[in-house]
Protein backbone atom coordinates (compact mmCIF):
# COMPACT_ATOMS: atom_id res chain seq x y z
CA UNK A 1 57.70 1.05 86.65
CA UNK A 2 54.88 3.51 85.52
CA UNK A 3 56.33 4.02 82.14
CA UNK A 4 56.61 0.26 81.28
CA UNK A 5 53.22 -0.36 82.10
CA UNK A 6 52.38 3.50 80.00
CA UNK A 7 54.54 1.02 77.34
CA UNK A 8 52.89 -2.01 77.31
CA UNK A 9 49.59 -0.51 76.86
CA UNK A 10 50.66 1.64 73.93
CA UNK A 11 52.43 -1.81 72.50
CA UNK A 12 49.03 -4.15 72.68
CA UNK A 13 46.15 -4.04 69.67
CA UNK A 14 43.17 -1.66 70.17
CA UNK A 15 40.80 -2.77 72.53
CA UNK A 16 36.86 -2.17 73.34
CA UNK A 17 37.32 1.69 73.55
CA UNK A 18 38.63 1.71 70.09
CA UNK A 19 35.31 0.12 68.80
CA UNK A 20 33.29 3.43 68.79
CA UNK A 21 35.47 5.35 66.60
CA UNK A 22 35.22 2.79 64.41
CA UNK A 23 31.76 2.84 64.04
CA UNK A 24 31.82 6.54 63.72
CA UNK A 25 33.89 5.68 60.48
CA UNK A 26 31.35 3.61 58.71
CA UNK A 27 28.35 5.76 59.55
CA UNK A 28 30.20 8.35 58.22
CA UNK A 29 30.51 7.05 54.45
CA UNK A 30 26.71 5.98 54.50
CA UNK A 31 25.76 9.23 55.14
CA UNK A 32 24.23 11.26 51.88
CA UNK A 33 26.27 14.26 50.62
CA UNK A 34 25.45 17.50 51.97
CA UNK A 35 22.92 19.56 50.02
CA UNK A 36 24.21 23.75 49.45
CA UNK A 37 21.29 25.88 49.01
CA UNK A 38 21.76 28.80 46.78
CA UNK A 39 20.59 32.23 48.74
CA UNK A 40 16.62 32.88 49.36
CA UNK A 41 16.86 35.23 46.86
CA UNK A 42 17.29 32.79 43.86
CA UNK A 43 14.98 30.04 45.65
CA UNK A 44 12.15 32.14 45.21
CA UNK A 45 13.14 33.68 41.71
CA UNK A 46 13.77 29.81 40.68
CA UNK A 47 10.31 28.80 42.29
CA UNK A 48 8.34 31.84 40.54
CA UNK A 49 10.05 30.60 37.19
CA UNK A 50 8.68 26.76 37.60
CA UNK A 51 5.09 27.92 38.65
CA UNK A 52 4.70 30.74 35.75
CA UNK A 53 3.61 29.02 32.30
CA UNK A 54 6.52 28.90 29.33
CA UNK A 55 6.76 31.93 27.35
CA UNK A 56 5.60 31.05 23.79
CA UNK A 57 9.01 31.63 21.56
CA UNK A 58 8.75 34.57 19.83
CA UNK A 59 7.18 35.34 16.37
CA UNK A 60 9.63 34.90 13.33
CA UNK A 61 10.51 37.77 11.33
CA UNK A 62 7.92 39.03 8.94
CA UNK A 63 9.75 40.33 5.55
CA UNK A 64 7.41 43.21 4.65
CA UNK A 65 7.37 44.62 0.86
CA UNK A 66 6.54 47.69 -0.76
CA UNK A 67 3.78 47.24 -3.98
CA UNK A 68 2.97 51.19 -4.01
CA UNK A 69 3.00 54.51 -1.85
CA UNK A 70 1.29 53.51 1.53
CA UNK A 71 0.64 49.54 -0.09
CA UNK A 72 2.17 47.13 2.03
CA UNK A 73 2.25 43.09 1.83
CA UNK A 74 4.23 40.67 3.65
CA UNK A 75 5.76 37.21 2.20
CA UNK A 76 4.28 34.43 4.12
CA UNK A 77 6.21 31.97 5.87
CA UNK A 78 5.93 28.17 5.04
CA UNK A 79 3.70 26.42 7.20
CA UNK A 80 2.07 29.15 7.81
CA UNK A 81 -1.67 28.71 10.02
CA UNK A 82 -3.83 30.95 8.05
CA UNK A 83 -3.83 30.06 4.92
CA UNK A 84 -5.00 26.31 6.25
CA UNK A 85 -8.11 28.54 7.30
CA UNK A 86 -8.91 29.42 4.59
CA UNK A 87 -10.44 26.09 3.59
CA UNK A 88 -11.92 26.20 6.63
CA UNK A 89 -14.02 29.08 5.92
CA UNK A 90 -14.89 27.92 2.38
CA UNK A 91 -16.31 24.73 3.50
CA UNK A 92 -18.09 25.10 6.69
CA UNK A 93 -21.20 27.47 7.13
CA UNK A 94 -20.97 27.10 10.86
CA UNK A 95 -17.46 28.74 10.82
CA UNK A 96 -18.72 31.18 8.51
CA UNK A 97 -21.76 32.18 10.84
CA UNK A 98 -19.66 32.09 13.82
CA UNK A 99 -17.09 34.07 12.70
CA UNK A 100 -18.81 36.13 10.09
CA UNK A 101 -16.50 35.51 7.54
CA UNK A 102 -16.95 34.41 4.22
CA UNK A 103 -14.19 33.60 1.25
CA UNK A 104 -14.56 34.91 -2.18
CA UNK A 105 -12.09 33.77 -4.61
CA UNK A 106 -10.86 35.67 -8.32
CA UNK A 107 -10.38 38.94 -9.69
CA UNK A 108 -13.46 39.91 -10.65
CA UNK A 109 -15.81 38.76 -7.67
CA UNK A 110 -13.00 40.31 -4.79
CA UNK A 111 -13.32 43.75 -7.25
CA UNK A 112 -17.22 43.49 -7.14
CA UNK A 113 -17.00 42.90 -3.21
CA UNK A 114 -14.55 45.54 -2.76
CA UNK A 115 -16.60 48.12 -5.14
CA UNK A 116 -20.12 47.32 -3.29
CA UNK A 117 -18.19 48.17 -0.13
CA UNK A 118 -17.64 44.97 1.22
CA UNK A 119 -14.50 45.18 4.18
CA UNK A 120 -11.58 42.87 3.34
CA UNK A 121 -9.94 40.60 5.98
CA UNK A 122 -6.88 39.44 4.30
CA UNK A 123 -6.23 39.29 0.83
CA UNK A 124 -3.88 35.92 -0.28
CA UNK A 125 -2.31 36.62 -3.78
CA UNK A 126 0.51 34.97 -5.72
CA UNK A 127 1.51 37.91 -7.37
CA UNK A 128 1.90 41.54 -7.22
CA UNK A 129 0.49 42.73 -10.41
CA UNK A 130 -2.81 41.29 -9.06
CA UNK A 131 -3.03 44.05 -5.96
CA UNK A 132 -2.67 46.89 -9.20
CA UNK A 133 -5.96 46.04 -10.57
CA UNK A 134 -8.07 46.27 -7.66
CA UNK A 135 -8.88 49.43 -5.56
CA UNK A 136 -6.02 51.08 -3.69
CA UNK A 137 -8.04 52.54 -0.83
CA UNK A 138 -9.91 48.87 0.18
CA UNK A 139 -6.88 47.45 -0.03
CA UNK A 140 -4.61 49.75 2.77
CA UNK A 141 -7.23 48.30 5.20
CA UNK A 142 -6.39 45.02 4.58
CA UNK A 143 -3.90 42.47 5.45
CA UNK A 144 -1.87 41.62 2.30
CA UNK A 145 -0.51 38.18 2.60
CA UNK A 146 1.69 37.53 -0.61
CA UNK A 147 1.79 33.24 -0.92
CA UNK A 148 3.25 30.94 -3.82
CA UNK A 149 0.86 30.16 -6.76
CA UNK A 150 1.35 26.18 -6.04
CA UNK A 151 -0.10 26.43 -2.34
CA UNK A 152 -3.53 28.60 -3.93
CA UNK A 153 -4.12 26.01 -6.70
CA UNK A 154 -3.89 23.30 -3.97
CA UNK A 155 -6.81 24.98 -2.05
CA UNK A 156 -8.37 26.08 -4.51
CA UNK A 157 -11.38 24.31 -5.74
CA UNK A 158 -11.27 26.04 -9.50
CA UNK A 159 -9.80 24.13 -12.62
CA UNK A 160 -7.84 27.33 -13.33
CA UNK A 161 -7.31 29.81 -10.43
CA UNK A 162 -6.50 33.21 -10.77
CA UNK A 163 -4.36 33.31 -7.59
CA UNK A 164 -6.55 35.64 -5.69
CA UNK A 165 -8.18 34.87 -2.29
CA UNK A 166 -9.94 37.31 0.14
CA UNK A 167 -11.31 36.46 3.03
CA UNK A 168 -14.14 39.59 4.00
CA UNK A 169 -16.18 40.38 6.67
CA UNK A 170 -19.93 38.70 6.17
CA UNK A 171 -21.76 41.21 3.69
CA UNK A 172 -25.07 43.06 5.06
CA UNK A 173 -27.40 43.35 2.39
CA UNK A 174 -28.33 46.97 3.87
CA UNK A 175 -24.92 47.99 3.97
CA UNK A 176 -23.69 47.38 0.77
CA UNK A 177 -23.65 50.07 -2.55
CA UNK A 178 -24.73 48.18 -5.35
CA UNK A 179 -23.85 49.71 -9.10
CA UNK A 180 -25.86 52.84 -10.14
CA UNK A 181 -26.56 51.05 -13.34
CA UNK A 182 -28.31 48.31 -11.62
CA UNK A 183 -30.49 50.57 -9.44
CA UNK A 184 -31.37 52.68 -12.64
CA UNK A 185 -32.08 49.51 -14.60
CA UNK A 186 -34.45 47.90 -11.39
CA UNK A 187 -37.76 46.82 -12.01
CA UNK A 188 -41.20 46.36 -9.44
CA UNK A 189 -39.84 42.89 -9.67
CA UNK A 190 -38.98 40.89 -6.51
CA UNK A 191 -37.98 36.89 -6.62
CA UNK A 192 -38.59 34.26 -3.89
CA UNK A 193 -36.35 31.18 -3.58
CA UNK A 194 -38.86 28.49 -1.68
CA UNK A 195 -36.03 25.73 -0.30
CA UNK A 196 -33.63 25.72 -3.46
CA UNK A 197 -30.96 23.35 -1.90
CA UNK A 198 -28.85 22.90 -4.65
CA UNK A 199 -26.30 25.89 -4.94
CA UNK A 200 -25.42 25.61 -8.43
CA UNK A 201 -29.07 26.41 -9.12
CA UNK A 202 -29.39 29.14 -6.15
CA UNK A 203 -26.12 31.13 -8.08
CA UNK A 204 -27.88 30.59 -11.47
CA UNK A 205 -30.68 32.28 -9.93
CA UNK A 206 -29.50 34.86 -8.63
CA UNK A 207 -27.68 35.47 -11.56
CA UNK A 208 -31.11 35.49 -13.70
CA UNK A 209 -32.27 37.83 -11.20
CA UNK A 210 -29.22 40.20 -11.28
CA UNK A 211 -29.57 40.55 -15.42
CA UNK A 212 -33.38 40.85 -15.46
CA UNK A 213 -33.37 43.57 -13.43
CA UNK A 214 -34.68 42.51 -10.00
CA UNK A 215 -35.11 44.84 -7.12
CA UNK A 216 -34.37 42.31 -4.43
CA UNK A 217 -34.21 38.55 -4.12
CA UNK A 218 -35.84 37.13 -0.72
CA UNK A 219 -34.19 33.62 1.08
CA UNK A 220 -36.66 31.21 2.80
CA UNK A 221 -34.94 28.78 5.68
CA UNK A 222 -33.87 25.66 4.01
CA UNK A 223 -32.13 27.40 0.86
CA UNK A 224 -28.30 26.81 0.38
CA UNK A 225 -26.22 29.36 2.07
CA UNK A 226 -25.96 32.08 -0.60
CA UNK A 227 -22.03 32.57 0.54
CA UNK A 228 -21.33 28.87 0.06
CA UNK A 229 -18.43 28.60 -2.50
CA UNK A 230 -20.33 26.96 -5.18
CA UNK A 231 -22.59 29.37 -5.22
CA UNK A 232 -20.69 32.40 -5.36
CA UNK A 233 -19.08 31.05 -8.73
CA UNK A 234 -22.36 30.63 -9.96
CA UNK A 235 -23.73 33.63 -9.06
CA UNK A 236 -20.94 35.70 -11.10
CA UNK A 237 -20.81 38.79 -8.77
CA UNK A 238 -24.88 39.15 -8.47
CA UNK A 239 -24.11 38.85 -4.44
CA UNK A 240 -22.49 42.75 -5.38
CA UNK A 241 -25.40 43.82 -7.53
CA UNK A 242 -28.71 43.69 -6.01
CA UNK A 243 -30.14 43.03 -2.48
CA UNK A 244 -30.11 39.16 -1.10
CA UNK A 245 -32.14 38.80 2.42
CA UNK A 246 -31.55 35.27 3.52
CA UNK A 247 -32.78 33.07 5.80
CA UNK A 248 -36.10 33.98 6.23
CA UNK A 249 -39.04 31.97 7.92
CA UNK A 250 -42.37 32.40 6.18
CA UNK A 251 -44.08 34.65 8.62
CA UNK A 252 -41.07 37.00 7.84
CA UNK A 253 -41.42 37.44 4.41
CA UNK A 254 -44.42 40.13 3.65
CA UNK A 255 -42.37 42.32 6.03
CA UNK A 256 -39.75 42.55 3.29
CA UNK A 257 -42.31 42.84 0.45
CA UNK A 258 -43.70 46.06 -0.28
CA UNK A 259 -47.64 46.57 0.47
CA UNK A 260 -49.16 46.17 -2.95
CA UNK A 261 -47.09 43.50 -3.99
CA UNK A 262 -49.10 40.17 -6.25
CA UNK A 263 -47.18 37.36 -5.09
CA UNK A 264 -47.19 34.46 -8.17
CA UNK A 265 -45.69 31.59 -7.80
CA UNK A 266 -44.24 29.36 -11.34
CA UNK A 267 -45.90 25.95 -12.00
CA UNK A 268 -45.37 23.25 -14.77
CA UNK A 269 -49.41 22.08 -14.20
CA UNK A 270 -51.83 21.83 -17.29
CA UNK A 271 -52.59 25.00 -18.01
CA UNK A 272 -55.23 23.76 -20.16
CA UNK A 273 -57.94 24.02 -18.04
CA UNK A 274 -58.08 27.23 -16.14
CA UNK A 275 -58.48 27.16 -12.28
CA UNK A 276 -61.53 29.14 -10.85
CA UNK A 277 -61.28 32.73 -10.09
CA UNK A 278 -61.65 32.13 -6.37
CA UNK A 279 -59.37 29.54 -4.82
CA UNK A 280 -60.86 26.54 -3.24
CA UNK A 281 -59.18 24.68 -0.50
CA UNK A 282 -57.18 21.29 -1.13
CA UNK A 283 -55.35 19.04 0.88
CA UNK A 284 -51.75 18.73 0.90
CA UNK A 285 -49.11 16.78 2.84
CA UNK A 286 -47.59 19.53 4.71
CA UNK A 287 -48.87 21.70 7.01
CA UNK A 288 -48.70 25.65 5.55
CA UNK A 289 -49.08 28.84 7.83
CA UNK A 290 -50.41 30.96 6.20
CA UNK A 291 -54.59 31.61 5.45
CA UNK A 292 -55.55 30.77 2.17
CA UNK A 293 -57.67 33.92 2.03
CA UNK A 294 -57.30 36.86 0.09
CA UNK A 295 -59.09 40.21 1.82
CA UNK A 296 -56.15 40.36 4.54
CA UNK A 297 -53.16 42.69 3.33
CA UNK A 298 -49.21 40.66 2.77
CA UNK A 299 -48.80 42.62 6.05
CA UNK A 300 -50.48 40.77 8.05
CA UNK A 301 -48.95 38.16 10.46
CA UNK A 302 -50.03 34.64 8.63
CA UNK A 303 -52.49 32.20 11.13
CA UNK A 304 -52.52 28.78 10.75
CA UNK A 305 -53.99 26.92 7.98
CA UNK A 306 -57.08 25.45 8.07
CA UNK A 307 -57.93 22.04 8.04
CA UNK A 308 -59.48 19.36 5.22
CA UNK A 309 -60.99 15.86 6.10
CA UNK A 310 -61.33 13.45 3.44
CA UNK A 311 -63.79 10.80 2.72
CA UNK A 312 -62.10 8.26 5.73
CA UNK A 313 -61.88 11.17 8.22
CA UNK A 314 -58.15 11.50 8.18
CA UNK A 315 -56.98 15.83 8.97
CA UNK A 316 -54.62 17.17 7.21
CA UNK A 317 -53.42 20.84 6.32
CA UNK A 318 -55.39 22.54 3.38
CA UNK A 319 -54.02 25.14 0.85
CA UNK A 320 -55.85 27.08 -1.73
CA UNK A 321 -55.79 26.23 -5.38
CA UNK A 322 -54.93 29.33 -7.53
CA UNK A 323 -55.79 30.34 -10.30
CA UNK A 324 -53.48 29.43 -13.21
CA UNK A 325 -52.91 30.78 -16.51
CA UNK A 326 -49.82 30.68 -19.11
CA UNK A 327 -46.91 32.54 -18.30
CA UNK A 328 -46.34 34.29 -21.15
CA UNK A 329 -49.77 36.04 -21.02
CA UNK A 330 -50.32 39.29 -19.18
CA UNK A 331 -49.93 38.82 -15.03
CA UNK A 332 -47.38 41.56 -14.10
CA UNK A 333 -48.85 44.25 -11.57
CA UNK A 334 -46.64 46.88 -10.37
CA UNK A 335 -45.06 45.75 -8.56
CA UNK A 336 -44.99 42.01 -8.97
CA UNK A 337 -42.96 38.75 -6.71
CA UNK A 338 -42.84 35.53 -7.96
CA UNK A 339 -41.60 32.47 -6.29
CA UNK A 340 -39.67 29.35 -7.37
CA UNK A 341 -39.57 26.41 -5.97
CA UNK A 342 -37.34 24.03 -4.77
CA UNK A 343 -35.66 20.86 -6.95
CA UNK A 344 -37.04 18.09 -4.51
CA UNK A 345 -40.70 19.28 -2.73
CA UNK A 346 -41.52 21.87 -5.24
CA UNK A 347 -43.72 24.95 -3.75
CA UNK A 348 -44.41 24.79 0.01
CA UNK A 349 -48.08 25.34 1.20
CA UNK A 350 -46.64 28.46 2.95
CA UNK A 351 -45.89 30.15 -0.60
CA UNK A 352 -49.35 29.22 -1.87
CA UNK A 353 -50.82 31.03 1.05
CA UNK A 354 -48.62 33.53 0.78
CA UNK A 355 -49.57 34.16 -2.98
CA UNK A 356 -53.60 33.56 -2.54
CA UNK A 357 -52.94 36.13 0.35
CA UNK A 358 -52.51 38.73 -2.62
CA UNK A 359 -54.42 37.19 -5.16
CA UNK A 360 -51.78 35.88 -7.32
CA UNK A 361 -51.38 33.37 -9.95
CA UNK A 362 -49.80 29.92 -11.32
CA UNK A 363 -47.50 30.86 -14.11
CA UNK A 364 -47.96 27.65 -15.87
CA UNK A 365 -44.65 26.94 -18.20
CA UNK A 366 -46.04 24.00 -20.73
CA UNK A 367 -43.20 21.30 -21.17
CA UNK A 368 -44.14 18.02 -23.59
CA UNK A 369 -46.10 15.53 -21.62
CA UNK A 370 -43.80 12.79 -19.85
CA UNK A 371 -41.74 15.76 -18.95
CA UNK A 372 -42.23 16.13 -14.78
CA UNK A 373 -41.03 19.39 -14.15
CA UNK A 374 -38.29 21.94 -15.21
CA UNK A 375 -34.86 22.64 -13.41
CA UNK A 376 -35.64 25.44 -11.03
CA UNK A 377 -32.94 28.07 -12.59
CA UNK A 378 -34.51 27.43 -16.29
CA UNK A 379 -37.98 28.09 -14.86
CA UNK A 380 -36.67 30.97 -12.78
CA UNK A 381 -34.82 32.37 -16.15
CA UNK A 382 -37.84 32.16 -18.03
CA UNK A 383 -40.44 33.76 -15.69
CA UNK A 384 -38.03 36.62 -14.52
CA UNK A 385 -37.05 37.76 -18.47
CA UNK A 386 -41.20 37.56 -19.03
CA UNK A 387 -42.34 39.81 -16.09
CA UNK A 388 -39.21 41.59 -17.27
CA UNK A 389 -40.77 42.04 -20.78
CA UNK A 390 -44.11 42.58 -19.54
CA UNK A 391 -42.90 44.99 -16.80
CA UNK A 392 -41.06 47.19 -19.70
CA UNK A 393 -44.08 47.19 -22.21
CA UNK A 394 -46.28 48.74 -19.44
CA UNK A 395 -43.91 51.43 -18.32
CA UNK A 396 -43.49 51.96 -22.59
CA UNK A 397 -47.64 52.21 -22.38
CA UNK A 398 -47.93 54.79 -19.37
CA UNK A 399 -44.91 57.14 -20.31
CA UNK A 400 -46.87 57.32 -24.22
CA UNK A 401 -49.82 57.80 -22.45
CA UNK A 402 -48.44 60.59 -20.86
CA UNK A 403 -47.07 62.25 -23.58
CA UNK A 404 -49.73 62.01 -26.23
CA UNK A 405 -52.70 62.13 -23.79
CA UNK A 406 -55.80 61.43 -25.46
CA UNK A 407 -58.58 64.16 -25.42
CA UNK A 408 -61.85 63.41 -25.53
């Protein structure tokens, strides 16, 4: 009797107690896979890895060439960065102050560079027969960077370039060892740009000065960079061949002039009519700093200029009037500056201060009436080459003096 009844129970459909296991079953495919962790070993290795920074991939291969014993250049790769900075440094004087780099482009200006002493960066060049005609020893402390011809002339701002760029270190004027033939050939004769802003003119100055024999050329503030591109072509290599002190502010400048200098400054007035002797005072639209009085040495620190009032009481900034006289007749003392002024504004109040200070002169150059004034490397040429002229006849005078002295 037990077993039927242990039979009929096994013979009739699942009841309640079957419900449970059920369940069980459906929970169990809802349930998210199970997660294996890899040992605590590579958790931490793989965390380390995700909180580190990427590892820049590295550097391609640099194919390196032989141009000499101990002269080695490498073939640059395309795209590569630095040669897209070197526009950079050609066209913006803030990168080239920052930095204190500067760009000089063709043969002859990198040899001049190189030859004054100047230290080479990186030297860009399309071929290798360039590297055999500068010097050897400037040339092992550089990086030689060998680039096609096509990528120079595009940055290049030349008609024709030569295929030569350098980038140097920013030149100090004390540092450098201009050409012996330049320091024998010097004269007592100093130049002072007053705000030349063009720098086709500032090169063709310097130039002028280089060839008539200057002993230094002085740079107020608000002159064109002298390492700008534009003028470095125009300048022909002059930045190599005598000293260029830029940036200067007016109170600055008798510092760098020696103690007996006559500071004149060049003029296109009437010379007509000469000016007194003594300067008077006359009013001018800008404000100078310097006295318009002539006992106190160049030396001395410049005070501020006086003042004028006119008829209706209005104050405004006086400078003196100096004396003025052709340029052509005798005004060179030994030694002698002059200064030229700039193509907008002309001479600054601070320059005729400066030259009253010393009791120098307008060097009057007479143009054709109608004319207003003279391009400021033309009247720069034509002073320079006349205190050249005059300079040389009076060191011809003293030396025949010496040798035939007369006895009385």
């Amino acid at each position: 009797m037990a077993a039927l009844r242990r039979l009929g129970r096994s013979l009739l459909p699942p009841g309640p107690a079957a419900a449970p296991g059920g369940r069980r079953g459906v929970r169990a495919l809802r349930r998210s896979p199970v997660r294996v962790l890899p040992p605590q070993k590579e958790r931490r290795a793989a965390a380390e890895q995700r909180q580190s920074p990427r590892e820049p991939p590295p550097p391609p291969a640099v194919e390196r060439s032989s141009a000499g014993p101990g002269l080695w250049y490498e073939k640059a790769a395309a795209g590569d960065r630095r040669l897209g900075k070197v526009v950079t440094i050609a066209k913006s004087k803030k990168f080239r102050d920052h930095h204190g780099k500067v760009l000089l482009e063709g043969h002859r200006l990198i040899k001049d560079a190189l030859e004054a002493g100047a230290v080479l960066q990186t030297l860009f060049f399309s071929t290798v027969g360039h590297l055999k005609e500068l010097p050897e020893a400037q040339l092992k402390r550089a990086n030689l960077v060998k680039v096609k011809f096509e990528d120079i002339k595009s940055w290049s701002d030349l008609v024709t370039p030569q295929g030569l760029i350098g980038i140097f270190s920013k030149p100090d004027h004390a540092k450098l060892s201009y050409p012996t033939a330049q320091l024998t050939s010097s004269l007592p004769l100093l130049l002072i740009c007053d705000n030349i802003r063009d720098p086709g003119n500032l090169g063709t100055i310097l130039r002028s000065a280089a060839g008539a024999g200057c002993e230094k050329v002085l740079l107020t503030k608000g002159c064109v960079d002298p390492w700008e591109p534009k003028v470095l072509r125009a300048g022909m290599g002059a930045h190599f061949r005598l000293p260029i002190v830029a940036n200067l502010d007016w109170e600055s400048v008798p510092s760098n002039l020696p103690a007996s200098v006559q500071v004149c400054v060049a003029d296109n007035k009437d010379g007509g009519a000469q000016a007194e002797t003594v300067p008077v005072l006359r009013r001018a639209s800008g404000a100078g700093s310097a006295p318009g009085n002539l006992k106190p040495p160049v030396k001395s620190k410049p005070k501020t200029a006086p003042e004028c009032e006119d008829e209706e009481g209005v104050t405004s900034a006086c400078v003196p009037e100096l004396a003025g006289q052709y340029y052509y007749e005798n005004w060179t003392q030994t030694p002698v500056a002059v200064v030229i002024g700039g193509e907008t504004h002309g001479l600054s109040p601070d320059a005729l201060h400066l030259a009253a200070s010393t009791g120098g002169k307008r060097l009057i150059i007479p143009v054709v009436p109608g004319v207003d004034s003279l391009n400021s490397a033309i009247a720069a040429g034509i002073v320079l080459f006349e205190g050249k002229r005059q300079l040389l006849r009076r060191h011809k005078q003293e030396d025949e003096r010496q040798k035939f002295p007369i006895v009385g």
